[in-house]
Protein backbone atom coordinates (compact mmCIF):
# COMPACT_ATOMS: atom_id res chain seq x y z
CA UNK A 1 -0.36 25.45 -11.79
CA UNK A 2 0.31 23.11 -9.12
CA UNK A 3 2.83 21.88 -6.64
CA UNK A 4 4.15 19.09 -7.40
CA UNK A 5 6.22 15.80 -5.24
CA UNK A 6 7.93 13.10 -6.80
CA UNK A 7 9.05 9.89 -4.82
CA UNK A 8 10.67 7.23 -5.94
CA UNK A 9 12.74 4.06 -4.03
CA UNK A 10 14.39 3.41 -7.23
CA UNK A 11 18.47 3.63 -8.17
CA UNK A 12 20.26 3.47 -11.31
CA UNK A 13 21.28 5.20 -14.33
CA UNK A 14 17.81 3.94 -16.14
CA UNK A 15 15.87 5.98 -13.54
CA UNK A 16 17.37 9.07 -13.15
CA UNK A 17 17.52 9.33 -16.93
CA UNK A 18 13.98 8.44 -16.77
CA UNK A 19 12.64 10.99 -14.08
CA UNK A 20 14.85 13.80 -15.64
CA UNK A 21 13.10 13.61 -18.89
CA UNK A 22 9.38 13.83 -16.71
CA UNK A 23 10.42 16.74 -14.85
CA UNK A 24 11.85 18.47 -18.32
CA UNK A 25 8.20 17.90 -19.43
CA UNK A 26 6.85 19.09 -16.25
CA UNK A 27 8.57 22.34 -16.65
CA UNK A 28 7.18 23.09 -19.92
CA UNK A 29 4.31 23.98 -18.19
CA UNK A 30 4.18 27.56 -16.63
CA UNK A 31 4.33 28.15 -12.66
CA UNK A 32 5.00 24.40 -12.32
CA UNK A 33 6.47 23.47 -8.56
CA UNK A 34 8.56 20.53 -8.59
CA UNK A 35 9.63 18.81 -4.79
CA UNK A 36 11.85 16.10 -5.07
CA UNK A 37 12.25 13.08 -2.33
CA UNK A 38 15.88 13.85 -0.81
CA UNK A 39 16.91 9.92 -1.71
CA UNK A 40 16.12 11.40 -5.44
CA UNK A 41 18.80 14.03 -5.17
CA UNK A 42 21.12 12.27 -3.58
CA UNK A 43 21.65 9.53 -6.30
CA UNK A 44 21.52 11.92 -9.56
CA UNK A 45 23.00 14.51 -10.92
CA UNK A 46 19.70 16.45 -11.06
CA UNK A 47 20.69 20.78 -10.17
CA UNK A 48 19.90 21.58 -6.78
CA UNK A 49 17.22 24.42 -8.17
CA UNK A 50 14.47 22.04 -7.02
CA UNK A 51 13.28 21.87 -3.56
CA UNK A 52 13.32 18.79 -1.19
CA UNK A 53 11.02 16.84 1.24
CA UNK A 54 12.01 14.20 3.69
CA UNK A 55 9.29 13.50 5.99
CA UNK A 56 5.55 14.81 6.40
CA UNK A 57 5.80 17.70 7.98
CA UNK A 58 8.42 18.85 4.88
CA UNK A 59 6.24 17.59 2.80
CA UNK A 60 2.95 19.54 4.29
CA UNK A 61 4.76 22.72 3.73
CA UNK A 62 5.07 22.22 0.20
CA UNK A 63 1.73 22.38 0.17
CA UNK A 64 1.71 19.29 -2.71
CA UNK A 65 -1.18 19.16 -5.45
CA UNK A 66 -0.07 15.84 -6.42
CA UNK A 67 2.33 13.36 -5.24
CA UNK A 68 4.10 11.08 -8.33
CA UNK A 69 5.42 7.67 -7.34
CA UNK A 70 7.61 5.84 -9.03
CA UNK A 71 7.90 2.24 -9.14
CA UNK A 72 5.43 -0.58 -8.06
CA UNK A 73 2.78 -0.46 -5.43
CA UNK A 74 5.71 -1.29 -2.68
CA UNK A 75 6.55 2.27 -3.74
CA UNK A 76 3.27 3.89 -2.55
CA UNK A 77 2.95 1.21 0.39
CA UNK A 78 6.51 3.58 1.24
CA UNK A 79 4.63 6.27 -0.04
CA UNK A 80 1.89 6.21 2.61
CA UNK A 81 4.39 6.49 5.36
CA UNK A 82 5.07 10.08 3.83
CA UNK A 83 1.69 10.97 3.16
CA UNK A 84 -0.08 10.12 6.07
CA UNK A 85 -3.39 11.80 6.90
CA UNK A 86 -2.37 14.81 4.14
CA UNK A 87 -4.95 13.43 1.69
CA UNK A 88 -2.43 14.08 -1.26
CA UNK A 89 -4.01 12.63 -4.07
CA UNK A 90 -1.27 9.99 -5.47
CA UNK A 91 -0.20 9.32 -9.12
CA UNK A 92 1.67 5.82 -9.66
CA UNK A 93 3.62 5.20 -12.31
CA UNK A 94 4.38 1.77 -12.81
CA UNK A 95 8.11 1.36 -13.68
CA UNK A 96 7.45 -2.32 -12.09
CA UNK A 97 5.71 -6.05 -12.74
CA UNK A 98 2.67 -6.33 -11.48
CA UNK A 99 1.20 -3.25 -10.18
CA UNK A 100 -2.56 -2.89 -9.09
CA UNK A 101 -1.90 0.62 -7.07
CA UNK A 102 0.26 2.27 -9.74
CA UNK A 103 -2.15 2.03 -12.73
CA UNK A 104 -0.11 4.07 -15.17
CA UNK A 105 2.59 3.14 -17.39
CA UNK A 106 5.45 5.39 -17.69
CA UNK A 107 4.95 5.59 -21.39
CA UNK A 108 1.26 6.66 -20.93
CA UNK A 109 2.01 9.17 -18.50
CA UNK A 110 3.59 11.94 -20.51
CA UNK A 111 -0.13 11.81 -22.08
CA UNK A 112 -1.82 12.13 -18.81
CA UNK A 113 -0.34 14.98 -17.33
CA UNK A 114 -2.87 17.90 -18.42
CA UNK A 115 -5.36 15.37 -17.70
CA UNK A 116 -4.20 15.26 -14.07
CA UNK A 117 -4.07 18.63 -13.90
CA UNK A 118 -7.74 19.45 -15.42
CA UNK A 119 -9.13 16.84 -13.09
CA UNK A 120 -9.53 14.35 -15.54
CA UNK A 121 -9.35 11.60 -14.03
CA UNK A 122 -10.77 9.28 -10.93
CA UNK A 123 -9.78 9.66 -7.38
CA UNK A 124 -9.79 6.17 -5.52
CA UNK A 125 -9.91 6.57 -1.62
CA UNK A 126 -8.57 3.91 -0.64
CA UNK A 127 -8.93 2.42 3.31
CA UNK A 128 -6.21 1.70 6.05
CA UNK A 129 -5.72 -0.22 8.96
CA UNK A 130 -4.74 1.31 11.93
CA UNK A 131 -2.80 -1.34 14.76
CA UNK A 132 -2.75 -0.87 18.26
CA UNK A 133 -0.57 -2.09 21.11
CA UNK A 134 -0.46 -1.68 24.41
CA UNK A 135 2.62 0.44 24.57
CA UNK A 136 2.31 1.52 21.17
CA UNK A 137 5.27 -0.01 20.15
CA UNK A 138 4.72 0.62 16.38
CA UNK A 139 6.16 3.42 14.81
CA UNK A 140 3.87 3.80 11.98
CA UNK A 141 1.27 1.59 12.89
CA UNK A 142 -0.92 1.95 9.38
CA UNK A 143 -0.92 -0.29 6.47
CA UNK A 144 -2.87 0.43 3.26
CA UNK A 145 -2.23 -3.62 1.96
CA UNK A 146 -2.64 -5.79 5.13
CA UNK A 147 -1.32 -6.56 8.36
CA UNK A 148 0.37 -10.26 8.16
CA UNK A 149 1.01 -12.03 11.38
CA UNK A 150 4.03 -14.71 11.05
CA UNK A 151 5.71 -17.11 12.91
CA UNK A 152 9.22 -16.16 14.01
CA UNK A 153 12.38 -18.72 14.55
CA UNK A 154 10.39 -21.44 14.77
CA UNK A 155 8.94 -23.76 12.13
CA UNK A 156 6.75 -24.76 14.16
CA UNK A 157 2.79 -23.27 13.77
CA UNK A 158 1.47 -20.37 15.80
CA UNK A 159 -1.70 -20.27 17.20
CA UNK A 160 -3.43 -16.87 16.45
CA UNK A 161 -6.89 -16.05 18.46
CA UNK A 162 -9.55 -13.56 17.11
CA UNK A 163 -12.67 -11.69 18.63
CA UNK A 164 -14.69 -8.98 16.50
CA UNK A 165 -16.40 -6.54 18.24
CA UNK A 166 -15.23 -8.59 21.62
CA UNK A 167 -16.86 -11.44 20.40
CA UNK A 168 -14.90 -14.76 19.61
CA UNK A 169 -14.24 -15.49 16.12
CA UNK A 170 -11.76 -18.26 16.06
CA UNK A 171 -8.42 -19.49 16.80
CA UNK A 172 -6.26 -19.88 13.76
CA UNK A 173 -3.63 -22.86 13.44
CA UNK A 174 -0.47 -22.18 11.14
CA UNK A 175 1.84 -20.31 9.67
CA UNK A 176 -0.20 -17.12 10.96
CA UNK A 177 -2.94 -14.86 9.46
CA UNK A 178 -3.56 -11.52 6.98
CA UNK A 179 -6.04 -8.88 7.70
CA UNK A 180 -6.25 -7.08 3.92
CA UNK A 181 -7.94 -3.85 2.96
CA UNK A 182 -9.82 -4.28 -0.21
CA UNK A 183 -6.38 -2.96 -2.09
CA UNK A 184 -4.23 -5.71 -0.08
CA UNK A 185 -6.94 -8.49 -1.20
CA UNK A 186 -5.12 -8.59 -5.10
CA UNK A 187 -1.74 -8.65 -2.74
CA UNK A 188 -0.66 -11.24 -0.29
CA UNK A 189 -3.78 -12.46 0.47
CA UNK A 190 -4.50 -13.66 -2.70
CA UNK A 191 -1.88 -16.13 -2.80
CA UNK A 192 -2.86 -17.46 0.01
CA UNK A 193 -6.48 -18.01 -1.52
CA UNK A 194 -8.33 -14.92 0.03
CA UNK A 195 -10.94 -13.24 -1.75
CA UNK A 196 -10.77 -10.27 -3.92
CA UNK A 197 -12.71 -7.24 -2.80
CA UNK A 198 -13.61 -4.24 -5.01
CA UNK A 199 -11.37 -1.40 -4.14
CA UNK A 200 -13.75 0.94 -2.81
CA UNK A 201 -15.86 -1.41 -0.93
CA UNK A 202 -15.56 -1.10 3.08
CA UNK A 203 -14.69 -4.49 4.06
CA UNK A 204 -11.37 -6.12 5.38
CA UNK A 205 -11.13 -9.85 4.79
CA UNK A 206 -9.36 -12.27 7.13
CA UNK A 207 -7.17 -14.93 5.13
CA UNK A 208 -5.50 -18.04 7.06
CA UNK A 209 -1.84 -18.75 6.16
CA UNK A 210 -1.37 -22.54 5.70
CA UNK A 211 -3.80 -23.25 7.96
CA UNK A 212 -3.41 -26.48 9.81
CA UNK A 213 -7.26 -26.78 9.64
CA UNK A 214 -8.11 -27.97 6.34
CA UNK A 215 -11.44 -26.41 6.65
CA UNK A 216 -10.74 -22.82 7.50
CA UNK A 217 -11.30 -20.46 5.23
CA UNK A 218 -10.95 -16.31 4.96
CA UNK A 219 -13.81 -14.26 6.25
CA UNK A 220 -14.71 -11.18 5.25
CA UNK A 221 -15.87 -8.47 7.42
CA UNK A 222 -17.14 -4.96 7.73
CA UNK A 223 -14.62 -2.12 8.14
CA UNK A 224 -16.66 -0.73 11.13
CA UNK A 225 -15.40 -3.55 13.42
CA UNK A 226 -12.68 -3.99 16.11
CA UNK A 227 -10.35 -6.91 15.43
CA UNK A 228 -8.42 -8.03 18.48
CA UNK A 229 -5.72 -10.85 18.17
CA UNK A 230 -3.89 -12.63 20.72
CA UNK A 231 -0.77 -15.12 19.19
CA UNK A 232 0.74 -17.79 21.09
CA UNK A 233 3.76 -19.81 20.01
CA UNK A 234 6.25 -22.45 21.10
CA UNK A 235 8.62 -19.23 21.44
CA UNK A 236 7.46 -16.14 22.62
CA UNK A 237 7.86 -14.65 19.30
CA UNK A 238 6.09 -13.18 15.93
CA UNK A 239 6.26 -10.96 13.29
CA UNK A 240 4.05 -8.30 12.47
CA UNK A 241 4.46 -7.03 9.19
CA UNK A 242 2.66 -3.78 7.82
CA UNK A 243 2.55 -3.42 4.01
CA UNK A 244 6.32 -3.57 3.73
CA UNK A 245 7.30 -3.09 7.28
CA UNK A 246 8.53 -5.49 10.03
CA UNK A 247 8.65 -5.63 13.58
CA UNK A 248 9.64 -8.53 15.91
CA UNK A 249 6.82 -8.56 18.38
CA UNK A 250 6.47 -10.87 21.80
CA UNK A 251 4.13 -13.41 22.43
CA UNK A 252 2.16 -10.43 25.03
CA UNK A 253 1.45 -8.33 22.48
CA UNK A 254 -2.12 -8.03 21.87
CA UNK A 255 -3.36 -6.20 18.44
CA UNK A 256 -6.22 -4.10 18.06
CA UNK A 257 -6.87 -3.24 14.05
CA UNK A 258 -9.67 -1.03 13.45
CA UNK A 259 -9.73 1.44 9.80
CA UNK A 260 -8.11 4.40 10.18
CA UNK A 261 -9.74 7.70 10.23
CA UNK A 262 -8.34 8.54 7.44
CA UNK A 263 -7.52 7.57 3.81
CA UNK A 264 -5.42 7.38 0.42
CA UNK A 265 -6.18 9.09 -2.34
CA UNK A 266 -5.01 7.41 -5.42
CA UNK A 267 -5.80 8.48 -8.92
CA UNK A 268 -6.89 6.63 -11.84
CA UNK A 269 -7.08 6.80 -15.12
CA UNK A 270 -11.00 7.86 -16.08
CA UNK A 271 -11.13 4.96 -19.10
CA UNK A 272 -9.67 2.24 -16.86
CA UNK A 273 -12.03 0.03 -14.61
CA UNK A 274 -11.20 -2.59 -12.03
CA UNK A 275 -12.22 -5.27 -13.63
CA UNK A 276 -10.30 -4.65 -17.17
CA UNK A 277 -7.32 -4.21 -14.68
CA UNK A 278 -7.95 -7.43 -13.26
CA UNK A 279 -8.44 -9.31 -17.07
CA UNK A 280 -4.47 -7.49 -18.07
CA UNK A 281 -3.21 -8.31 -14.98
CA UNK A 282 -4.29 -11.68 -14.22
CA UNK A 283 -5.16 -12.85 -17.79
CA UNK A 284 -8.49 -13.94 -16.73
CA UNK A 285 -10.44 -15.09 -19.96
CA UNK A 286 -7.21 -15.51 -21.92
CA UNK A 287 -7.13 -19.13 -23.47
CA UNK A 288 -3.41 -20.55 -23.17
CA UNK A 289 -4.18 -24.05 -24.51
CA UNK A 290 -3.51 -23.08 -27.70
């Protein structure tokens, strides 16, 4: 039987209640493993017979099967900082809203277990963008969702410059600019009208934020290329944000985003497509005149 992690970024009495009745049917499986996330322990009452992780190297000598997170997809953006290059295969259990990365409900999870187990079920490797800086000034710098450039203290519009490959692409007028993976294109990107990509497909897409040209639009390219981008503003200022992380970054900083050599394994349910998540989850075809 396998090791096994679970993660979540949730508190509160609903919770704890919550993950002590998964790891009670956990253990009624023989030679079962369980690793909980220290924040986990700290905040319930759970006995201290289970072991902890903190980090990645704790967590790499568990020697994790499968990693369970719950809560939303913010909670395996966090995830990923944990995971890293391990190439734990995920498990998200949505305890959320809206959820496109953790695709199982915590109702239909107690049913899905031995199915996890058996290999019953899809693995989705997903792709991640890896930033670079001159003096690597990032402390994780990979995203699974997107890299978002933004102004900073200012209300005014930044001006953010792109070359592919070395090439010039464009200068981009606004509020700043998203480079998604395909699993970032259902995320911010898509409110700011970029396209969605299938999950698996090895593209990133480049979406404008409020541009201040009405006629620029996202572009989507292969994942093979080197992005560079140069921002100026009317203060020496952005933000860089990675999935869920922020950094204040100055106007010298140059990016380079390229996909990482690695990726995240998440798993799926075997009966669930893309597309029927995209119908529940965005009511597409649903007829709300009536």
């Amino acid at each position: 039987m396998p090791n096994i992690a679970i993660y979540s970024q949730k508190n509160g009495d609903e919770i704890q209640a919550y993950l002590h009745q998964f790891i009670l049917e956990l253990e009624k499986r023989e030679n079962v493993q369980i690793f909980l996330h220290e924040k986990i322990l700290e905040n319930s009452n759970l006995s201290g017979k289970y072991q902890i992780f903190s980090d990645k190297n704790s967590l790499e000598k568990c020697e994790i099967d499968y990693f369970f997170s719950f809560g939303g997809d913010g909670t395996i953006l966090s995830a990923l900082t944990l995971i890293q290059d391990l190439e734990i295969p995920v498990v998200g259990v949505n305890m959320g809203r809206l959820g496109f990365l953790a695709n199982f409900s915590k109702e239909e999870i107690f049913d899905n277990i031995d199915k996890i187990f058996a290999g019953e079920t899809h693995i989705s490797q997903r792709s991640v963008i890896e930033v670079k800086t001159a003096e690597n000034r990032i402390d994780f710098p990979y995203a699974l969702n997107d890299v978002v450039i933004t102004r900073q203290e200012t209300t005014s519009m930044i001006t953010v410059e792109a070359e592919i490959n070395g090439k010039f692409l464009s200068m981009f007028w606004g509020d700043g600019l998203i480079v998604a993976t395909p699993s970032g294109s259902t995320a911010y990107s898509l409110s700011c009208g970029g396209p969605i990509i299938e999950p698996e497909n090895d593209n990133f897409s480049l979406t404008p934020i409020a541009p201040h040209n009405l006629n620029m639009r996202p572009i989507i390219l292969k994942d093979n290329v080197e992005i560079k981008l140069k921002v100026s503003s009317r203060l020496p200022l952005y933000s860089l944000g990675l999935d869920s992380r922020l950094y204040h970054m100055n106007e010298e900083d140059e990016l380079i985003l390229k996909k990482a050599d690695f990726s995240l394994n998440l798993i799926f349910p075997k009966n669930v497509s893309f597309y029927e998540t995209l119908r529940q989850k965005l009511l597409w075809g649903n007829d709300k005149r009536n």
